[in-house]
PDB file of N, CA and C in Angstrom:
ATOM      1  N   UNK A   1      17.570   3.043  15.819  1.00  0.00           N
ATOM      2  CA  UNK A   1      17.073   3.936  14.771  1.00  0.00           C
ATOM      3  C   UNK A   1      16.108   3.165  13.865  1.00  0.00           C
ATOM      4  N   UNK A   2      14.614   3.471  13.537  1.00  0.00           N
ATOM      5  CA  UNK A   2      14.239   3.169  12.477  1.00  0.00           C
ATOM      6  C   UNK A   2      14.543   2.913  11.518  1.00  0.00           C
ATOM      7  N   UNK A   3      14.339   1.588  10.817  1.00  0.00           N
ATOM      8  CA  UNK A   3      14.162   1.477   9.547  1.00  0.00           C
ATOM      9  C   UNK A   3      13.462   1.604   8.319  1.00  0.00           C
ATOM     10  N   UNK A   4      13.935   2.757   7.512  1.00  0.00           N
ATOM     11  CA  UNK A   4      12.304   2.888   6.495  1.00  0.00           C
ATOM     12  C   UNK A   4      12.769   2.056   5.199  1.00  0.00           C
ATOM     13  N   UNK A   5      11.562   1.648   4.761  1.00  0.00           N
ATOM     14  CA  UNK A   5      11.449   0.689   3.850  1.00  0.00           C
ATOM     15  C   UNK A   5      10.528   1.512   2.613  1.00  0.00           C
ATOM     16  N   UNK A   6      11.434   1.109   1.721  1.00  0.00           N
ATOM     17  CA  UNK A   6      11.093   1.543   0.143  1.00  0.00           C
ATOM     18  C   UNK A   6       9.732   0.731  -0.229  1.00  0.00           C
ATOM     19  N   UNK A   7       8.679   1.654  -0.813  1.00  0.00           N
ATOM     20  CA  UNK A   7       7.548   1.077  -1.052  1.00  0.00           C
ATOM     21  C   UNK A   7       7.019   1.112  -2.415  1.00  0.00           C
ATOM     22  N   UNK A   8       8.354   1.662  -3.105  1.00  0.00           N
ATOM     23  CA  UNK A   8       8.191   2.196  -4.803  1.00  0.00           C
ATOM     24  C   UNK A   8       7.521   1.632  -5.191  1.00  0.00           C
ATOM     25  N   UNK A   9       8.220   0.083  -5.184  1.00  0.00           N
ATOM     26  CA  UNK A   9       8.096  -1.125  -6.411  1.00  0.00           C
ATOM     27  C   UNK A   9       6.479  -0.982  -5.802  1.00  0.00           C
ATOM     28  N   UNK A  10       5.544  -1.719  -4.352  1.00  0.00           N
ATOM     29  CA  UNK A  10       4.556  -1.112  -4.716  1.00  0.00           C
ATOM     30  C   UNK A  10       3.828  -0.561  -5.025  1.00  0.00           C
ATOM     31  N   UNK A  11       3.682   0.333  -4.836  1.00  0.00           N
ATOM     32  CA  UNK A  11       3.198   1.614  -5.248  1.00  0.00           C
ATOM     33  C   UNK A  11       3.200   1.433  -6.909  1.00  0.00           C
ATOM     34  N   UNK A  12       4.229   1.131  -7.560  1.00  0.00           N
ATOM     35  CA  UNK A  12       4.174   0.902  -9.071  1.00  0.00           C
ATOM     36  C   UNK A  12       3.381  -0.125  -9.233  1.00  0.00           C
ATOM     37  N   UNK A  13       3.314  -0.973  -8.610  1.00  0.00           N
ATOM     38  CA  UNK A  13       2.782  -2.713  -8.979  1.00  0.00           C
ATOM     39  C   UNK A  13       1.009  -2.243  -8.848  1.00  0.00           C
ATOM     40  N   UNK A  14       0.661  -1.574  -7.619  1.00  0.00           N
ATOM     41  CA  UNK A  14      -0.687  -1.590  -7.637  1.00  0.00           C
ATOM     42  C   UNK A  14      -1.521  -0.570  -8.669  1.00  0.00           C
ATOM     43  N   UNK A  15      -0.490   0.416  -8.481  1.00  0.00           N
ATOM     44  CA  UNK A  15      -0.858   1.364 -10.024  1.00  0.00           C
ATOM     45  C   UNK A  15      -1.333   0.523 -11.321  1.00  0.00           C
ATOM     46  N   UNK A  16      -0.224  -0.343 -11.577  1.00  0.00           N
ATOM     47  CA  UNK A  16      -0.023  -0.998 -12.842  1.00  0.00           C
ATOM     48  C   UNK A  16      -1.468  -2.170 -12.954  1.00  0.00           C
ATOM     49  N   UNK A  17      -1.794  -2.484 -11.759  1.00  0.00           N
ATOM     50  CA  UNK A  17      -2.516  -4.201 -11.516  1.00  0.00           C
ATOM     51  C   UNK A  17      -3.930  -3.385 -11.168  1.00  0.00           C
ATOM     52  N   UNK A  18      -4.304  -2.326 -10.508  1.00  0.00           N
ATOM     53  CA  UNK A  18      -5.647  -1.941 -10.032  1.00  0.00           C
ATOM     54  C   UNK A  18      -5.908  -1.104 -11.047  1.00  0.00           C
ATOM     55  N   UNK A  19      -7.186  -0.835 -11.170  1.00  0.00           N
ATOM     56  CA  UNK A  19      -7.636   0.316 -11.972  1.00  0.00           C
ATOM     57  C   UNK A  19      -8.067   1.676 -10.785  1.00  0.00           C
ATOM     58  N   UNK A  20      -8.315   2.506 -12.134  1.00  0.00           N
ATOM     59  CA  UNK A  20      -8.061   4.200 -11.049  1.00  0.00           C
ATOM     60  C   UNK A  20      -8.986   4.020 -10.002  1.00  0.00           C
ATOM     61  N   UNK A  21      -9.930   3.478 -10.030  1.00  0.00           N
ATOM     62  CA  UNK A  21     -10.927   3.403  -9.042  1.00  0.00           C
ATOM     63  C   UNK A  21     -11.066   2.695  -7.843  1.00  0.00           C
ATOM     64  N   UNK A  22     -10.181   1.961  -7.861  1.00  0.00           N
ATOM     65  CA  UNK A  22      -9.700   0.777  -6.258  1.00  0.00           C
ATOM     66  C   UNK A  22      -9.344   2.010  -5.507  1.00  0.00           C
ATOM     67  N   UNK A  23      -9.612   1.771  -4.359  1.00  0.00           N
ATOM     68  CA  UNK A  23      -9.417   2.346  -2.533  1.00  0.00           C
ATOM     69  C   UNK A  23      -7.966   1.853  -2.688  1.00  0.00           C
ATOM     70  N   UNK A  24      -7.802   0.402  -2.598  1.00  0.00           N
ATOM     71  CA  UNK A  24      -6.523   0.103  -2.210  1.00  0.00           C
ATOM     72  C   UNK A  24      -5.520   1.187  -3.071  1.00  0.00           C
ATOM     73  N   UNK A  25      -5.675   0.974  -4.173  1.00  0.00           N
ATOM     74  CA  UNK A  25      -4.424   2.146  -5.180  1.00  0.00           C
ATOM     75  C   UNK A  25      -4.603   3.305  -4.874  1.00  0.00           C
ATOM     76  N   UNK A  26      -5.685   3.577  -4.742  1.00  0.00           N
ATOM     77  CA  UNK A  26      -5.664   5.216  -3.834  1.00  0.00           C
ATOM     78  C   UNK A  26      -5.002   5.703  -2.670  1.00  0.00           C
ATOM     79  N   UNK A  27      -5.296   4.435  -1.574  1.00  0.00           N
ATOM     80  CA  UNK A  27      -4.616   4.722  -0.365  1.00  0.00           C
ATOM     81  C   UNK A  27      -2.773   3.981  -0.560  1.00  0.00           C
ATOM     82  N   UNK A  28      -2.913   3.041  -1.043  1.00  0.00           N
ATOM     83  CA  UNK A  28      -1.253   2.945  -1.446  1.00  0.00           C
ATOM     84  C   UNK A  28      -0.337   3.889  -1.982  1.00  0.00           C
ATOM     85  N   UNK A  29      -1.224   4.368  -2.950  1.00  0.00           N
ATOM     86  CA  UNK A  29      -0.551   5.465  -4.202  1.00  0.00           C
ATOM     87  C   UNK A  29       0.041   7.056  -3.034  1.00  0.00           C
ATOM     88  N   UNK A  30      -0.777   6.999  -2.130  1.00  0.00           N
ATOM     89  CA  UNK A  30      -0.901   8.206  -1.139  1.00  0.00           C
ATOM     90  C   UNK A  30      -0.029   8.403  -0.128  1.00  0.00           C
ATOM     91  N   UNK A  31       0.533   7.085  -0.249  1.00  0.00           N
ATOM     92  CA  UNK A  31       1.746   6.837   1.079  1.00  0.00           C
ATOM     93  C   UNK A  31       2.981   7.197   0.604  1.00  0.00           C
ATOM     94  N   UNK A  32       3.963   8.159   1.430  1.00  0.00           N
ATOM     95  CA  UNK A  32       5.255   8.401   1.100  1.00  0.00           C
ATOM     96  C   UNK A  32       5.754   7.265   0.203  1.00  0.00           C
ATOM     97  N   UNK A  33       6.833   7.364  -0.307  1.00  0.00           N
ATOM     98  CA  UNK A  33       8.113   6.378  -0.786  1.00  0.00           C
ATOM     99  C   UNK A  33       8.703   5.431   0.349  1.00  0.00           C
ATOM    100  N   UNK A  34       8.990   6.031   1.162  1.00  0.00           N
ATOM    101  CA  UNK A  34       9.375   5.471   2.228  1.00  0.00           C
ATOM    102  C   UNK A  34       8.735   5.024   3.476  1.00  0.00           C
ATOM    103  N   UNK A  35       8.107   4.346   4.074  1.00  0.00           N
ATOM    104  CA  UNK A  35       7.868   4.119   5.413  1.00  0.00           C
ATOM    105  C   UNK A  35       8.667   3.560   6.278  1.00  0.00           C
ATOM    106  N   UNK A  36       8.656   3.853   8.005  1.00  0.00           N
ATOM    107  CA  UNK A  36       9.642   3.495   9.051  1.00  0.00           C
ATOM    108  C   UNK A  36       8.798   1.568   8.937  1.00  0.00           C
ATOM    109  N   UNK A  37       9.430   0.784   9.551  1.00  0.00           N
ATOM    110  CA  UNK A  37       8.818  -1.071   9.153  1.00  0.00           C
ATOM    111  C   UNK A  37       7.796  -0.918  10.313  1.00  0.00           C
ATOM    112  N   UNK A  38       7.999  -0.298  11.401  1.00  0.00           N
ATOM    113  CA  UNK A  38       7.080  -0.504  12.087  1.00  0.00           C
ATOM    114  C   UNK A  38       5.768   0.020  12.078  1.00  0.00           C
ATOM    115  N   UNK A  39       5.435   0.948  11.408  1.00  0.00           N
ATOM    116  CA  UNK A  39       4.226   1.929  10.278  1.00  0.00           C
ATOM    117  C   UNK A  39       3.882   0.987   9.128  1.00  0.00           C
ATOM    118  N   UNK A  40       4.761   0.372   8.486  1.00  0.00           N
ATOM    119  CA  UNK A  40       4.397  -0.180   7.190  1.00  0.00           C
ATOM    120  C   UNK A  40       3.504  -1.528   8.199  1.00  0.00           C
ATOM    121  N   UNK A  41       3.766  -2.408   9.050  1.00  0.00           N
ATOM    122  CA  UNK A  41       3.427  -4.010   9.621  1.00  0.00           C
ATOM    123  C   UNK A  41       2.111  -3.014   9.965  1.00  0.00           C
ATOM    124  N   UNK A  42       2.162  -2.120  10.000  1.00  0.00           N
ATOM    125  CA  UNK A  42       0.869  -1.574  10.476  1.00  0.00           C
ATOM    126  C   UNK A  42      -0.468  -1.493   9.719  1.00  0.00           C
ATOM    127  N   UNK A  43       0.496  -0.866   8.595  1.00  0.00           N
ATOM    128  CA  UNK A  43      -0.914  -0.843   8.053  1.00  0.00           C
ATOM    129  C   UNK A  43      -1.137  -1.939   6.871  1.00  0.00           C
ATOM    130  N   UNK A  44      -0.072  -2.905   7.098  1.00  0.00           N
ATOM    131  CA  UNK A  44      -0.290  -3.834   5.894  1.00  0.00           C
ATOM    132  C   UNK A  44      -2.010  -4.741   6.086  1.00  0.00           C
ATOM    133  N   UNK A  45      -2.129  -5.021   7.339  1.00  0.00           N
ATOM    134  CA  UNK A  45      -3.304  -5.213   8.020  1.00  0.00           C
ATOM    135  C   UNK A  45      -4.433  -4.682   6.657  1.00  0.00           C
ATOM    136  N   UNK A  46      -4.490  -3.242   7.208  1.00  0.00           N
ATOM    137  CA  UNK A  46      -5.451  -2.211   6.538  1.00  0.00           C
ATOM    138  C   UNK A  46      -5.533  -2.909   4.756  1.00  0.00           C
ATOM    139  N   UNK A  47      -4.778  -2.771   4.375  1.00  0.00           N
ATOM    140  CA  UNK A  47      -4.351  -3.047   3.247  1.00  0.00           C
ATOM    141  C   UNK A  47      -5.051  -4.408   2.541  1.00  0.00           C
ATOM    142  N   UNK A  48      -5.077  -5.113   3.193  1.00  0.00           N
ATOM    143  CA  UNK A  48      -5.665  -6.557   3.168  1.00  0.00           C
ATOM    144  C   UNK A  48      -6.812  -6.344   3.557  1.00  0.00           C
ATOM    145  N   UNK A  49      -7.226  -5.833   4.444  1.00  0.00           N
ATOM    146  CA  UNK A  49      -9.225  -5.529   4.674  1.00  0.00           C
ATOM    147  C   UNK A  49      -9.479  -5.364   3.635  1.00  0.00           C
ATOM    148  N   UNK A  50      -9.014  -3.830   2.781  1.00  0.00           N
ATOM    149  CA  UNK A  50      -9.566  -3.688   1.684  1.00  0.00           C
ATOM    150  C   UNK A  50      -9.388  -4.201   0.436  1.00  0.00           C
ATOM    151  N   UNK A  51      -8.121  -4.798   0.128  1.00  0.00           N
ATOM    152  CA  UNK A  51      -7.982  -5.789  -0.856  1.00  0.00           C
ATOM    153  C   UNK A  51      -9.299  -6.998  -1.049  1.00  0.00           C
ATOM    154  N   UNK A  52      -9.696  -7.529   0.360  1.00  0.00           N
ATOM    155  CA  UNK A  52     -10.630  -8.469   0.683  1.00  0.00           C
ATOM    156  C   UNK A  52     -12.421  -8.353  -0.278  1.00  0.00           C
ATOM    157  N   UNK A  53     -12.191  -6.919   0.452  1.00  0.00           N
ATOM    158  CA  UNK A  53     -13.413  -6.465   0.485  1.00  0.00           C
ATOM    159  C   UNK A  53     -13.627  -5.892  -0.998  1.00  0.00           C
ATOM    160  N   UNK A  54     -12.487  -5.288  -1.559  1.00  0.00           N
ATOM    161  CA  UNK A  54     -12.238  -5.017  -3.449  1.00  0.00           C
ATOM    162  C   UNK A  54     -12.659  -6.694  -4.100  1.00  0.00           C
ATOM    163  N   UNK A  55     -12.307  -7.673  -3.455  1.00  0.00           N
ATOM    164  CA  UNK A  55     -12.112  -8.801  -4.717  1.00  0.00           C
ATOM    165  C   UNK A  55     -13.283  -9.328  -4.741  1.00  0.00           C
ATOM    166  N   UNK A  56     -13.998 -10.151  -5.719  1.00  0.00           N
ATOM    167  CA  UNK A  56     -15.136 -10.845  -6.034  1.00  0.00           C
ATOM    168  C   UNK A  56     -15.488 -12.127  -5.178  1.00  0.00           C
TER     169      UNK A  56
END
């Protein structure tokens, strides 16, 4: 059986740390509460492109 993994605390953290206008907080903010781990390793990838590509 899948395991879904709580993504609150992010979801709060990038809210709190990005401003309204980051991609990343948009597309984080957009994701259920929960993801199955093998969905989340997935798109943590994604996540980091655009973090990359957000920073100076």
């Amino acid at each position: 059986m899948p395991q879904n993994i709580d993504i609150r605390v992010l979801k709060n953290f990038v809210s709190t740390k990005f401003g309204s206008s980051s991609l990343l907080r948009k597309v984080i903010v957009a994701e259920p509460d929960y993801l199955p781990a093998e969905e989340l390793v997935g798109k943590i990838g994604t996540w980091l492109a655009i973090l990359r590509e957000e920073s100076p």
